[in-house]
PDB file of N, CA and C in Angstrom:
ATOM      1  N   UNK A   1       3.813 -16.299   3.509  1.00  0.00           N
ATOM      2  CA  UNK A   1       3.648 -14.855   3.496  1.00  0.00           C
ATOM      3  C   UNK A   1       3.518 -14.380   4.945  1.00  0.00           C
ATOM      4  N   UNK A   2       4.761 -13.366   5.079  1.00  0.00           N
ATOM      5  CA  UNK A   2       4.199 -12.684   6.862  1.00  0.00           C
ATOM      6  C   UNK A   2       3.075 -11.120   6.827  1.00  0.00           C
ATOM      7  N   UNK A   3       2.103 -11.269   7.630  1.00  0.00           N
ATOM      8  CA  UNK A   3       2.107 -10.443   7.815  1.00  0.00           C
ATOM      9  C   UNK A   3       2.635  -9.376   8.852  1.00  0.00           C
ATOM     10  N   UNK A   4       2.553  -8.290   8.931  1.00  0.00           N
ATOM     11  CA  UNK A   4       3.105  -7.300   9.964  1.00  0.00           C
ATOM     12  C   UNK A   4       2.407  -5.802   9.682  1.00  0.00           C
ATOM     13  N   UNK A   5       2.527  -5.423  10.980  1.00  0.00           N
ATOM     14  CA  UNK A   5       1.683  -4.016  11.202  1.00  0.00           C
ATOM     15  C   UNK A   5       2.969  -3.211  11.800  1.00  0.00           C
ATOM     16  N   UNK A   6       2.710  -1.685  11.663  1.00  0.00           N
ATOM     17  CA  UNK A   6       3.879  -0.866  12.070  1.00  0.00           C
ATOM     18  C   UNK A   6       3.346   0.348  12.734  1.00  0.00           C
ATOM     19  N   UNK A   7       3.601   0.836  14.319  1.00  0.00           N
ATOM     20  CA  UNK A   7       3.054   2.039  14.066  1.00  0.00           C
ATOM     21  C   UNK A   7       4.293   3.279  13.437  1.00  0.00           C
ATOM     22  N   UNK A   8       2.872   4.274  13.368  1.00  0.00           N
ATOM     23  CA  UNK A   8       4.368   5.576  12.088  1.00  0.00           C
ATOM     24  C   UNK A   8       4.082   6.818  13.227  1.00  0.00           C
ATOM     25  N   UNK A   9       5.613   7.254  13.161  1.00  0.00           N
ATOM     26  CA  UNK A   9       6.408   8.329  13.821  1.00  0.00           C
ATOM     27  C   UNK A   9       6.504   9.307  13.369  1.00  0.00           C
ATOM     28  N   UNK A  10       6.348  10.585  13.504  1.00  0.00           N
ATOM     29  CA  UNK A  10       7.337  11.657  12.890  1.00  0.00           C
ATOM     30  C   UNK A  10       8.817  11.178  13.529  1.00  0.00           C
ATOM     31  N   UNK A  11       9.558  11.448  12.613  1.00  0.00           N
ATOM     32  CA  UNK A  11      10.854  11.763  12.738  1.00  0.00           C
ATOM     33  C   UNK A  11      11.122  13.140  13.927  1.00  0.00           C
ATOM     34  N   UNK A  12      11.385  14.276  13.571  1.00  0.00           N
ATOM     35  CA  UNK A  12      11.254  15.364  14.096  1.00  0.00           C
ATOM     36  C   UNK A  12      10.563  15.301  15.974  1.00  0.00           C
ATOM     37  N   UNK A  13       9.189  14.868  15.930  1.00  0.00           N
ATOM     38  CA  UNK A  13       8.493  14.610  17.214  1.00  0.00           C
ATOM     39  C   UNK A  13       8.273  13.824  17.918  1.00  0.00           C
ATOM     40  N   UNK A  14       8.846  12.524  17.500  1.00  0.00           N
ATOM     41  CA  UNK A  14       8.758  11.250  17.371  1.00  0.00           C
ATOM     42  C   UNK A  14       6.802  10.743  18.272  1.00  0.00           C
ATOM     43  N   UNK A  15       6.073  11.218  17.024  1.00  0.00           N
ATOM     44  CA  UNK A  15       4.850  11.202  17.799  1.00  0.00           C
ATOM     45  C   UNK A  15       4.211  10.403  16.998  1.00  0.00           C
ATOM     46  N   UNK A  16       3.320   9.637  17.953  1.00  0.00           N
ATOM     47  CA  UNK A  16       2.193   8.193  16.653  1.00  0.00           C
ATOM     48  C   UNK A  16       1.644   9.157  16.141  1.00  0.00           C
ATOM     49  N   UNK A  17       1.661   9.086  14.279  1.00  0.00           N
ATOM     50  CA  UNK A  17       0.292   9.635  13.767  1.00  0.00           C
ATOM     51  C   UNK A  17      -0.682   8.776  12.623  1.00  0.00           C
ATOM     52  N   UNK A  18      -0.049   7.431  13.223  1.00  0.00           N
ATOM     53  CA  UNK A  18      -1.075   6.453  12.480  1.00  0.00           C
ATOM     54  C   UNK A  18      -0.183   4.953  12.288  1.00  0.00           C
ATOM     55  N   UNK A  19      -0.914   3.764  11.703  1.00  0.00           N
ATOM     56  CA  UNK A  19       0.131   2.900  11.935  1.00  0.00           C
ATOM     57  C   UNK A  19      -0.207   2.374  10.086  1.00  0.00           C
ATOM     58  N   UNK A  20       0.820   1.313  10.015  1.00  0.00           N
ATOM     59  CA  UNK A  20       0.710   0.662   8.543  1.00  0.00           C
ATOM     60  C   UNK A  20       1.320  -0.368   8.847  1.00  0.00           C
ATOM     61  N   UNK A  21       0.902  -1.954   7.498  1.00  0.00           N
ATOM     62  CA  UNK A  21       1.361  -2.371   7.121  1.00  0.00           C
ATOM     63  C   UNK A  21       1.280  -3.771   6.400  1.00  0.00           C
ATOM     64  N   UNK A  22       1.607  -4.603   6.038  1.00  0.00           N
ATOM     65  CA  UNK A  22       1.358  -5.268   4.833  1.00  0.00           C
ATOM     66  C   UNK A  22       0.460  -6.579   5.138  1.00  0.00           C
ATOM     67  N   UNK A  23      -0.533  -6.860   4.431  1.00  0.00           N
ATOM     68  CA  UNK A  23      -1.342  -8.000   5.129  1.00  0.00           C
ATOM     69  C   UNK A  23      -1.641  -8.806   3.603  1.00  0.00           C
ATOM     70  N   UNK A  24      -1.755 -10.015   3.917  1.00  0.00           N
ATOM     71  CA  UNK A  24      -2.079 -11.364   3.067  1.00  0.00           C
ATOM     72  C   UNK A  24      -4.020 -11.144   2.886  1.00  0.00           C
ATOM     73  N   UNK A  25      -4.178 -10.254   1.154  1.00  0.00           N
ATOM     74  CA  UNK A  25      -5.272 -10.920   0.684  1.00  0.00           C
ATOM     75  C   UNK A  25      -5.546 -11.776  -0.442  1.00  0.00           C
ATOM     76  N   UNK A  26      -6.416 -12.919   0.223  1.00  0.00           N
ATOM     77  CA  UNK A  26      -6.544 -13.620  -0.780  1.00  0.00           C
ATOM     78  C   UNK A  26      -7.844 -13.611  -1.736  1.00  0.00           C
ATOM     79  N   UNK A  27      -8.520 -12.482  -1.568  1.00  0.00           N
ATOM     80  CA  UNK A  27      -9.576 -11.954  -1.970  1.00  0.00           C
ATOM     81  C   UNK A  27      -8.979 -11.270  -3.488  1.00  0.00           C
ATOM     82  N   UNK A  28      -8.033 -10.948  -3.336  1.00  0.00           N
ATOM     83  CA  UNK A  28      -7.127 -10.313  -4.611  1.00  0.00           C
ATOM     84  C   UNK A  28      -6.935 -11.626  -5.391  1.00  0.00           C
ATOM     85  N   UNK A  29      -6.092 -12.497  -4.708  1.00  0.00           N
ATOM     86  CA  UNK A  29      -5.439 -13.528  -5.264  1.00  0.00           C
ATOM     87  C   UNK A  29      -4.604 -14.316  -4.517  1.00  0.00           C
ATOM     88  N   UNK A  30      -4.189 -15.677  -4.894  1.00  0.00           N
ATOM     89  CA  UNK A  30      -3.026 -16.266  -4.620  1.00  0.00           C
ATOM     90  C   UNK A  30      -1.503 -15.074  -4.141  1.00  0.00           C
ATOM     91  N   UNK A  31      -1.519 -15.865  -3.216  1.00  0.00           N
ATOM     92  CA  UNK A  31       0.110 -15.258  -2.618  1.00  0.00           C
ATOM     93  C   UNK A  31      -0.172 -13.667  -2.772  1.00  0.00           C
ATOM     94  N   UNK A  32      -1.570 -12.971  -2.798  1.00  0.00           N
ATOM     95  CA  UNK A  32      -1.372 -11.467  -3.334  1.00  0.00           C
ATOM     96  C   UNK A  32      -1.252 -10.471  -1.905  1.00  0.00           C
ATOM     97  N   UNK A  33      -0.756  -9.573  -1.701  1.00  0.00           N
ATOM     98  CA  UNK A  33      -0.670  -8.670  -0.502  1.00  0.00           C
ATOM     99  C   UNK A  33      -1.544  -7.524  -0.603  1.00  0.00           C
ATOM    100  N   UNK A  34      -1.703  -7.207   0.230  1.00  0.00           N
ATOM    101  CA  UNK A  34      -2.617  -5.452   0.266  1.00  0.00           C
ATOM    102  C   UNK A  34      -1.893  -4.490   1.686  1.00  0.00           C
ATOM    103  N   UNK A  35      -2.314  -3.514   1.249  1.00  0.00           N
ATOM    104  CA  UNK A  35      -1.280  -2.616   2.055  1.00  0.00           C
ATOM    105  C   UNK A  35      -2.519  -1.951   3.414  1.00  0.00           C
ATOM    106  N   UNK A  36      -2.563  -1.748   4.577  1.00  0.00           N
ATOM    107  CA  UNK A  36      -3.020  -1.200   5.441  1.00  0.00           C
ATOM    108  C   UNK A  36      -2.508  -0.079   5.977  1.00  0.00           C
ATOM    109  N   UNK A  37      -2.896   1.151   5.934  1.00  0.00           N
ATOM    110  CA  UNK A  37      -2.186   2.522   6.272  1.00  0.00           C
ATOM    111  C   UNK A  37      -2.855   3.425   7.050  1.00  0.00           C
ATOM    112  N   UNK A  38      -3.605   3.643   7.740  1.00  0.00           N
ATOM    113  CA  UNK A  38      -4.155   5.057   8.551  1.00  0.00           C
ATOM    114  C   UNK A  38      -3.657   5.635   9.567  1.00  0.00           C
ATOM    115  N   UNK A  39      -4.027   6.895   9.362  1.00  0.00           N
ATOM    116  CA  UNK A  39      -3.474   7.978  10.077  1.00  0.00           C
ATOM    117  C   UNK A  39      -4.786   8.958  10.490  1.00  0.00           C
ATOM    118  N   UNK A  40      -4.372   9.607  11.802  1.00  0.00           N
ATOM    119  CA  UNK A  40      -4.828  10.322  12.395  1.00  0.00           C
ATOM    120  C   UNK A  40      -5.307  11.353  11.511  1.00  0.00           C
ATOM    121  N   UNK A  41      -6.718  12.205  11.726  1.00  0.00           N
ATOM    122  CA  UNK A  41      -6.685  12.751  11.160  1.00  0.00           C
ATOM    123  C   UNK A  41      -6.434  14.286  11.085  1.00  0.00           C
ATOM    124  N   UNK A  42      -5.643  14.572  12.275  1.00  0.00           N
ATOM    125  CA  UNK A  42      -4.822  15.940  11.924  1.00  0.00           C
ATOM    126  C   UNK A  42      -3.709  15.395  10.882  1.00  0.00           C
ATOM    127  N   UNK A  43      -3.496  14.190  11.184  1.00  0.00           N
ATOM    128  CA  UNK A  43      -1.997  14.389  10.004  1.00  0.00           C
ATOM    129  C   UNK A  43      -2.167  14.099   8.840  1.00  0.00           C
ATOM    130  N   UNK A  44      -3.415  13.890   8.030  1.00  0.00           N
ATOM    131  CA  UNK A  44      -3.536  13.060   6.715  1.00  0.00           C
ATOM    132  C   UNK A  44      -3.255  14.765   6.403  1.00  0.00           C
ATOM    133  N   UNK A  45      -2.918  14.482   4.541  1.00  0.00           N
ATOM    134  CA  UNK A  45      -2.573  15.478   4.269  1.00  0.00           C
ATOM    135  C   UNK A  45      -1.764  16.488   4.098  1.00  0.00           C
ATOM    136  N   UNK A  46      -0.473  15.370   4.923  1.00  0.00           N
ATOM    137  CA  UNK A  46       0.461  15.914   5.131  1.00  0.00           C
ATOM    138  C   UNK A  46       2.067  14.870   3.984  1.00  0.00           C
ATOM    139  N   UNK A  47       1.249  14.105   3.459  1.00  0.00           N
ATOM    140  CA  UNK A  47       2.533  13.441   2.310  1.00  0.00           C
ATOM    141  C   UNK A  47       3.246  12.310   3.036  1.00  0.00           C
ATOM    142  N   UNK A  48       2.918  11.539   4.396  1.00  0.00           N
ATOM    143  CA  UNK A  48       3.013  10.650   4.835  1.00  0.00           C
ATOM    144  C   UNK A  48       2.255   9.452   4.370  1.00  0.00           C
ATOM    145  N   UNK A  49       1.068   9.338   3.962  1.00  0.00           N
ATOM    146  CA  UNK A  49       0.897   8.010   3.368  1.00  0.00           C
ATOM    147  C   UNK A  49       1.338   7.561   1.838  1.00  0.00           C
ATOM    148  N   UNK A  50       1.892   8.582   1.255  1.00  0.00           N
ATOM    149  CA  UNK A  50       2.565   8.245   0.035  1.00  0.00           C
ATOM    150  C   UNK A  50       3.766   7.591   0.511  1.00  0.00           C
ATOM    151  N   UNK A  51       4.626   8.578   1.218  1.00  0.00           N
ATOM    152  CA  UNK A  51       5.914   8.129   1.614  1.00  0.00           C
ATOM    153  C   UNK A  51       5.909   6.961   2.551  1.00  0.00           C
ATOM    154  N   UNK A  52       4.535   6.167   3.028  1.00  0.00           N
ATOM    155  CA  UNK A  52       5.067   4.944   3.922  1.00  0.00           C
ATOM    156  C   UNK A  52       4.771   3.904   3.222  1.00  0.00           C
ATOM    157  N   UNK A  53       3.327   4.190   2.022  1.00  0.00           N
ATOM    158  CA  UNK A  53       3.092   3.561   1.181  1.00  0.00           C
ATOM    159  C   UNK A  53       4.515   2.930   0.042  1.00  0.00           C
ATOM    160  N   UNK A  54       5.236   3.898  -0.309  1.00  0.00           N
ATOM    161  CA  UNK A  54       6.639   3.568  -1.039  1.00  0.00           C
ATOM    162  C   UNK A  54       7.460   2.766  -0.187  1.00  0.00           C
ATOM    163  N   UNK A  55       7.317   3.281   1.355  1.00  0.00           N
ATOM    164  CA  UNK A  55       8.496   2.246   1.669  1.00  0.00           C
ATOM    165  C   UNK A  55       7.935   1.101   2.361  1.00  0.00           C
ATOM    166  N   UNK A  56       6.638   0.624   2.239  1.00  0.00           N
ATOM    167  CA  UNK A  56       6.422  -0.716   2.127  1.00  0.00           C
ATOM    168  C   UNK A  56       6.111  -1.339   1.197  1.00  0.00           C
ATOM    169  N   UNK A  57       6.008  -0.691  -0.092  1.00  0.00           N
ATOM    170  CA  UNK A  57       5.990  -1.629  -1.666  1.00  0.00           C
ATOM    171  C   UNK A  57       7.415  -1.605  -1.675  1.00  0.00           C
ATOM    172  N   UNK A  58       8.300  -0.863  -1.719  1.00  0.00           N
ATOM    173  CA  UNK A  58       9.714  -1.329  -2.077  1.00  0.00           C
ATOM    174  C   UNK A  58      10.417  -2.270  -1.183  1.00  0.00           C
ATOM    175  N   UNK A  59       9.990  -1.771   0.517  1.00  0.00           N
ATOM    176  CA  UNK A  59      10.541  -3.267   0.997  1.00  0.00           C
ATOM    177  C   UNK A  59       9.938  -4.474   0.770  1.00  0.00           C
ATOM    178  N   UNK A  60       8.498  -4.951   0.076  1.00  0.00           N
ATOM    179  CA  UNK A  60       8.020  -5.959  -0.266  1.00  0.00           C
ATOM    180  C   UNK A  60       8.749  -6.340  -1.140  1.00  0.00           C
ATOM    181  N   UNK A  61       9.106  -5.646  -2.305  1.00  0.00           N
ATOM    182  CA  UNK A  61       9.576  -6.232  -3.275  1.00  0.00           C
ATOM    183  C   UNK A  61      10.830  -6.580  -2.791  1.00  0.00           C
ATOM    184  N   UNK A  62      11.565  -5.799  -2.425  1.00  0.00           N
ATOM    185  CA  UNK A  62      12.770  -6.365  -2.026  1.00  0.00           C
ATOM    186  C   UNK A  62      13.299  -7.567  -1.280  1.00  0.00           C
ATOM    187  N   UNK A  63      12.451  -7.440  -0.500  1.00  0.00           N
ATOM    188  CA  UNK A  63      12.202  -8.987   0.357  1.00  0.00           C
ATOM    189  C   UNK A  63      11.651 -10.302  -0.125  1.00  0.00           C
ATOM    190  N   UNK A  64      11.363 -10.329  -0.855  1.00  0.00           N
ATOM    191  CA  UNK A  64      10.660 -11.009  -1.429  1.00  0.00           C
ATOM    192  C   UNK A  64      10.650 -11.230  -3.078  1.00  0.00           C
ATOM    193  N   UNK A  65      11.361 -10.470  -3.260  1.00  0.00           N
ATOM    194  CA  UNK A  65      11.874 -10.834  -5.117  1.00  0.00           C
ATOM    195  C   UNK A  65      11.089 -10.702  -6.499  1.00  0.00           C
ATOM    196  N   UNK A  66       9.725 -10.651  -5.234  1.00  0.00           N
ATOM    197  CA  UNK A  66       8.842 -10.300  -6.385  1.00  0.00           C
ATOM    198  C   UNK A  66       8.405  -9.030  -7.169  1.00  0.00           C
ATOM    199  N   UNK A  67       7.709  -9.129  -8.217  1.00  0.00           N
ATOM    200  CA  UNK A  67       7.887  -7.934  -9.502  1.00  0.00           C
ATOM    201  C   UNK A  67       6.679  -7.257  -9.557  1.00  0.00           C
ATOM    202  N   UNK A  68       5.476  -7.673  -8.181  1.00  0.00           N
ATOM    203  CA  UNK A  68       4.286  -6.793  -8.342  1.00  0.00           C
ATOM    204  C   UNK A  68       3.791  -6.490  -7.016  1.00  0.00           C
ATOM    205  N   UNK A  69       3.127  -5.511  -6.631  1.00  0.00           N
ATOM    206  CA  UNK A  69       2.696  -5.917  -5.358  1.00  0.00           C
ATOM    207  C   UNK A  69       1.023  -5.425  -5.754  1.00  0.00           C
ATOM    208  N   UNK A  70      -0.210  -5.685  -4.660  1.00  0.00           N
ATOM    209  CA  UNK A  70      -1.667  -5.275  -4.909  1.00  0.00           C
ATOM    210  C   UNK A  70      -1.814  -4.269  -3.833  1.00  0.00           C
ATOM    211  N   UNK A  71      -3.346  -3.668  -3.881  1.00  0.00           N
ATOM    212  CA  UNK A  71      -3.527  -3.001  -2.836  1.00  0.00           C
ATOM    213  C   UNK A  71      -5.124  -2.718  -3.441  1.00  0.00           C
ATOM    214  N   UNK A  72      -5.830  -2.966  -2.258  1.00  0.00           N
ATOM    215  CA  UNK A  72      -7.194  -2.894  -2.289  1.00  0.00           C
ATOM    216  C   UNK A  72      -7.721  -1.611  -1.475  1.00  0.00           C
ATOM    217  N   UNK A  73      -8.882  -0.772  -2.440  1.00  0.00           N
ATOM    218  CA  UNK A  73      -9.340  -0.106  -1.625  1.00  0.00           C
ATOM    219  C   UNK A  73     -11.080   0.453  -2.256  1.00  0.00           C
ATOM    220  N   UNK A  74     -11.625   1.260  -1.025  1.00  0.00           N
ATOM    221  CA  UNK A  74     -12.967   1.364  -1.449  1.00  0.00           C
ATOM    222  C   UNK A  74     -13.347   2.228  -2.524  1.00  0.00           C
ATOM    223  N   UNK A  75     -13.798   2.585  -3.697  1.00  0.00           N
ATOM    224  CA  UNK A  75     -13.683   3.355  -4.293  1.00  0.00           C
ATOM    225  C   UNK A  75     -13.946   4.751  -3.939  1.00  0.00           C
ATOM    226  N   UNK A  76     -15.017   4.953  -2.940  1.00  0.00           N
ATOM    227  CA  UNK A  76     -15.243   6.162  -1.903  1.00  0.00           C
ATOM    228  C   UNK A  76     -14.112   6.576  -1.414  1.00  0.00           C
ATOM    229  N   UNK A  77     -12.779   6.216  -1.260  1.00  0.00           N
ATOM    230  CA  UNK A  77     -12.183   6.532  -0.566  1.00  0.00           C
ATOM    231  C   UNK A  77     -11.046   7.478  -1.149  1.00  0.00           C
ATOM    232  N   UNK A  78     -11.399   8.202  -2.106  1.00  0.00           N
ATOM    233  CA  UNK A  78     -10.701   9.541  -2.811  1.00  0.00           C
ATOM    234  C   UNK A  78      -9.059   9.558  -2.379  1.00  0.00           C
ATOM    235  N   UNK A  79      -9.101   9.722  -0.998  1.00  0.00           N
ATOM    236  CA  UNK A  79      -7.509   9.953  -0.813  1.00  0.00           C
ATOM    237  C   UNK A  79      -6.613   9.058  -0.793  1.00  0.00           C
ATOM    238  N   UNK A  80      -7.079   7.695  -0.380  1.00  0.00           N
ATOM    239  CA  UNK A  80      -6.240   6.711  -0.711  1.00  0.00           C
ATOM    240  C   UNK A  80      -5.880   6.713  -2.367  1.00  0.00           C
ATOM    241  N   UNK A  81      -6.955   6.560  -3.047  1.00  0.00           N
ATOM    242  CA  UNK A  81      -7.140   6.386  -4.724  1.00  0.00           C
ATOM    243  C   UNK A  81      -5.830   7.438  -5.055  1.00  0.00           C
ATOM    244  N   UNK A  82      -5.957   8.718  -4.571  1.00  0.00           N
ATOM    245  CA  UNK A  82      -5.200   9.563  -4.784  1.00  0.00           C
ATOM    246  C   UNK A  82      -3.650   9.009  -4.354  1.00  0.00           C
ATOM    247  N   UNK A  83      -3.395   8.556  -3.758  1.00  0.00           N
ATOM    248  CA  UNK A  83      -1.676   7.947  -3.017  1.00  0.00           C
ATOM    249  C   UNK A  83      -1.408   7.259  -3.822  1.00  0.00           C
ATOM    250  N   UNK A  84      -2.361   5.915  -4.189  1.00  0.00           N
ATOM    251  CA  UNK A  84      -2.172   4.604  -4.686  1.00  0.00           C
ATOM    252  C   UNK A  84      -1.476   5.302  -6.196  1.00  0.00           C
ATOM    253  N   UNK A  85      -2.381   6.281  -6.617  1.00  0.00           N
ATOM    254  CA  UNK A  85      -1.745   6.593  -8.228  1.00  0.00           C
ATOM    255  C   UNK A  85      -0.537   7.485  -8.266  1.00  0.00           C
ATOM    256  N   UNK A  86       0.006   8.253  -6.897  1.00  0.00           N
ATOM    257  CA  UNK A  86       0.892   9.080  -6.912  1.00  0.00           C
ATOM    258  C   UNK A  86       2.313   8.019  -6.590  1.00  0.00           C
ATOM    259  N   UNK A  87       1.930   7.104  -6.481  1.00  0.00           N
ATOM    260  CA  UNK A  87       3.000   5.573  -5.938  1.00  0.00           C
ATOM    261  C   UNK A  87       3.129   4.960  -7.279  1.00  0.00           C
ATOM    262  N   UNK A  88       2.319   5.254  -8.645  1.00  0.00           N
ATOM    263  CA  UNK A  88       2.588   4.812  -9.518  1.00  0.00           C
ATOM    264  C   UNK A  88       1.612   3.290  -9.924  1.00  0.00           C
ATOM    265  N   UNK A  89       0.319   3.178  -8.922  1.00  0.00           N
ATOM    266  CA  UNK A  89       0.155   1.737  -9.106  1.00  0.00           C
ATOM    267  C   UNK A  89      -1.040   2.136 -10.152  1.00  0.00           C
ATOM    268  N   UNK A  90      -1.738   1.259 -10.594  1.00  0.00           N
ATOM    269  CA  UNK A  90      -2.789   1.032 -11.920  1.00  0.00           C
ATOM    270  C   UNK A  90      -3.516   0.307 -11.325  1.00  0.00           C
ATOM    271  N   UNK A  91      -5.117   0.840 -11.417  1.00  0.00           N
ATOM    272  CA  UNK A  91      -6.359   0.240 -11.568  1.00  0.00           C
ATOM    273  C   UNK A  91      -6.496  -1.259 -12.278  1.00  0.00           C
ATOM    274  N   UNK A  92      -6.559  -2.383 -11.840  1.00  0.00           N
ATOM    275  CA  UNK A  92      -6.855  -3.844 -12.374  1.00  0.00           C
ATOM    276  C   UNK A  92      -7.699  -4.518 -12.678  1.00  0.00           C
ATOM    277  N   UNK A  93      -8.750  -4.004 -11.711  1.00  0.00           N
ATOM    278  CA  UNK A  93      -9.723  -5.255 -11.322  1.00  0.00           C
ATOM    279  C   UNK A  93     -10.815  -4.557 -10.154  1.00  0.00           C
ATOM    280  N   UNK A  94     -11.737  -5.628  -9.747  1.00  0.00           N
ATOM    281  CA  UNK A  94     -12.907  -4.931  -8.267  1.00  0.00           C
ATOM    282  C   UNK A  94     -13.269  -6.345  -7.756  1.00  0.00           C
ATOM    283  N   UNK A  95     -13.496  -6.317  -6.787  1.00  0.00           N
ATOM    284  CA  UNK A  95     -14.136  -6.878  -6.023  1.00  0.00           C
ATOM    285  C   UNK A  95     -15.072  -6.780  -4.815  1.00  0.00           C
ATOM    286  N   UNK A  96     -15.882  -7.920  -4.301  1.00  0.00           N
ATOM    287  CA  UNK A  96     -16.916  -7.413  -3.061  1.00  0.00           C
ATOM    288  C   UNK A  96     -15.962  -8.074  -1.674  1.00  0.00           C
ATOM    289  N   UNK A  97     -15.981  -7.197  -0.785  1.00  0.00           N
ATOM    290  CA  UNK A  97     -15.110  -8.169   0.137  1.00  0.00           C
ATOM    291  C   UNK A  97     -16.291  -9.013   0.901  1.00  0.00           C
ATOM    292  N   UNK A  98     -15.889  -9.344   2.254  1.00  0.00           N
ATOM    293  CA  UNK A  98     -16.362 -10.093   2.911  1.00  0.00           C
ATOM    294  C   UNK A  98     -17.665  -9.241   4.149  1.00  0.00           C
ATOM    295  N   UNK A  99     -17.467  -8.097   3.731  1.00  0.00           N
ATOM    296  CA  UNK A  99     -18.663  -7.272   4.522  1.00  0.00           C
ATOM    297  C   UNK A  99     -19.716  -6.317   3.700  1.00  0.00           C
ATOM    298  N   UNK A 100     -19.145  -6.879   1.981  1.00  0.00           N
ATOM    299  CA  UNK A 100     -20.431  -6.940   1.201  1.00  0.00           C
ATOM    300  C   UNK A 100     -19.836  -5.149   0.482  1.00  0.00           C
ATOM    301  N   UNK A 101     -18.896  -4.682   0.809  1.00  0.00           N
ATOM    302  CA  UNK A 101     -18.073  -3.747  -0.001  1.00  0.00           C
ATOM    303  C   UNK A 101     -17.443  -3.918  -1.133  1.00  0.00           C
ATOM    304  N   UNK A 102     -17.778  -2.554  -2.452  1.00  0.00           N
ATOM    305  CA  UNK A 102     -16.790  -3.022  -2.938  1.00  0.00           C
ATOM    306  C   UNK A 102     -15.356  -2.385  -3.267  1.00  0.00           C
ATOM    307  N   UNK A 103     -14.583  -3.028  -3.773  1.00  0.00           N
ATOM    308  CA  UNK A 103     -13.358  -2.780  -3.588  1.00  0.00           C
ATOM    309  C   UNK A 103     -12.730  -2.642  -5.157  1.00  0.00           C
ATOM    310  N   UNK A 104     -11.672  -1.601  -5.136  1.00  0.00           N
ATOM    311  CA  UNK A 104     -10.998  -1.412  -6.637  1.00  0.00           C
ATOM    312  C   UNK A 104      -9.457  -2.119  -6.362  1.00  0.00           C
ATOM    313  N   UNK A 105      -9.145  -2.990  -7.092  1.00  0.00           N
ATOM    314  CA  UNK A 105      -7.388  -3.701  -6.895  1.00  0.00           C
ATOM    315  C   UNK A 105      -6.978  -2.283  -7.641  1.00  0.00           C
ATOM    316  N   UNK A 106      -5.561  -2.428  -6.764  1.00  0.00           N
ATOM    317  CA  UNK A 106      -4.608  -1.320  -7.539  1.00  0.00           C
ATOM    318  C   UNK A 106      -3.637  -2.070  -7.523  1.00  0.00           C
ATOM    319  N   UNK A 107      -2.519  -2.476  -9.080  1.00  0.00           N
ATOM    320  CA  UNK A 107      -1.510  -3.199  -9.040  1.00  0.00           C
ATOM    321  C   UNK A 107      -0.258  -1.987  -9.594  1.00  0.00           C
ATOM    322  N   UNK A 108       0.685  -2.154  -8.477  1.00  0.00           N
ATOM    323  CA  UNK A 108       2.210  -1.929  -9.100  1.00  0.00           C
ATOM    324  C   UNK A 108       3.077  -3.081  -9.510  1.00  0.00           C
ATOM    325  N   UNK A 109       3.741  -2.920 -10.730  1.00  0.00           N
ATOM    326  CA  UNK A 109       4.500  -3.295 -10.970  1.00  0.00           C
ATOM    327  C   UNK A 109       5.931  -3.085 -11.440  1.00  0.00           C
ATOM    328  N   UNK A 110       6.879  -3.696 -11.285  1.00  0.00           N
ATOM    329  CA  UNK A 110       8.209  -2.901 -11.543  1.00  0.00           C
ATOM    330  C   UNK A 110       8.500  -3.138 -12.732  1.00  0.00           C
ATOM    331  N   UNK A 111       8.874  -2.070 -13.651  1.00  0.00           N
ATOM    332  CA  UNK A 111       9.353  -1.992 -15.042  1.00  0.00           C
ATOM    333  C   UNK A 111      10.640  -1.833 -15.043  1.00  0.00           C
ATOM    334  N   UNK A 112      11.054  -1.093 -16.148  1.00  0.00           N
ATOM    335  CA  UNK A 112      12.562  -1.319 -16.442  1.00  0.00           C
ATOM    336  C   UNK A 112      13.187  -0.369 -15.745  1.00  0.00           C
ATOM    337  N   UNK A 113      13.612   0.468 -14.592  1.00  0.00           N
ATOM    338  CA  UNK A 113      13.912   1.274 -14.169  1.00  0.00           C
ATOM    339  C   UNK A 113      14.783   0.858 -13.004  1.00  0.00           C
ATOM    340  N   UNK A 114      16.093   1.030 -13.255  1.00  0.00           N
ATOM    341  CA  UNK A 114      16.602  -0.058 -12.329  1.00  0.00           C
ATOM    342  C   UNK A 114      17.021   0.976 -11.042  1.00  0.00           C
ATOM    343  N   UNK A 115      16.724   2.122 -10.957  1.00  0.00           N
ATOM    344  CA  UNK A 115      17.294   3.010 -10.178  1.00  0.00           C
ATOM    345  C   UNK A 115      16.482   3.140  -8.628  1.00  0.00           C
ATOM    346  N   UNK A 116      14.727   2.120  -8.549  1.00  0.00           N
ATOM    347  CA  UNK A 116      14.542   1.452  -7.470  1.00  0.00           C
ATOM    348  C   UNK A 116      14.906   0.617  -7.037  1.00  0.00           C
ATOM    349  N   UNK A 117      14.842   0.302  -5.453  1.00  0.00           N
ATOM    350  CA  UNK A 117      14.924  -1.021  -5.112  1.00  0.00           C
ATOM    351  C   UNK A 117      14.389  -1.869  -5.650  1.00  0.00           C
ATOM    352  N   UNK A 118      14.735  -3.424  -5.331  1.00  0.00           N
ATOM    353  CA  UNK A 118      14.451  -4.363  -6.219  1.00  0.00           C
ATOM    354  C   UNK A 118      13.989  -4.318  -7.370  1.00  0.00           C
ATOM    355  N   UNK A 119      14.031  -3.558  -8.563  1.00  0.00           N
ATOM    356  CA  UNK A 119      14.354  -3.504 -10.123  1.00  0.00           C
ATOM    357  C   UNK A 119      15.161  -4.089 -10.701  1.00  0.00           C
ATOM    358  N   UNK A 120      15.458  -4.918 -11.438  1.00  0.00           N
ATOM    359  CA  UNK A 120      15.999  -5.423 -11.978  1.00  0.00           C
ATOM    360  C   UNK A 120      16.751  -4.850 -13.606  1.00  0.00           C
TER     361      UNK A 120
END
């Protein structure tokens, strides 16, 4: 499993307004991923962490062949909770991490809809 970090651009301004990207937890599970995303906070709010959130579950899957991806987050954390379900993923599971937090799994998985990437 690689991980990798990205910083994010506007298009338009080409200006940092936060970085993302996919990291190996095994606190979830075997071989499971979680997604890392923040942004500045003039720009939250603006429909960028949905849209970077999508295009790093779809390039996961795509790359990788697989049919689910995870994503961990604090339950305090309202706006993520809010992305994770506008991306389509489902509540699974919780856990405590390693600094004694706890954490809600959010799993997507790809169904029959072949009109995403990697769908089958």
């Amino acid at each position: 499993m690689m991980d990798s970090l990205y910083i994010v651009e506007t298009v338009s301004e080409c200006v940092s307004v936060g970085y993302a990207g996919i990291l190996e937890n095994t606190s979830i599970g075997e071989n499971e991923i979680d997604f890392l995303i923040a942004f500045l906070p003039v720009y939250q709010g603006n429909g960028y962490g949905s849209e970077v959130l999508e295009l790093l579950r779809d390039r996961w899957i795509t790359q990788t062949h697989s049919n689910h991806c995870t994503a961990s987050v604090q339950p305090r954390n309202e706006k993520s909770v809010k992305i994770l379900k506008q991306c389509d993923f489902q509540k699974t599971g919780e856990y405590v991490d390693l600094y004694n937090y706890k954490r809600h799994i959010y799993r997507y998985d790809i169904d029959t809809d072949t009109s995403q990437p990697g769908r089958q």
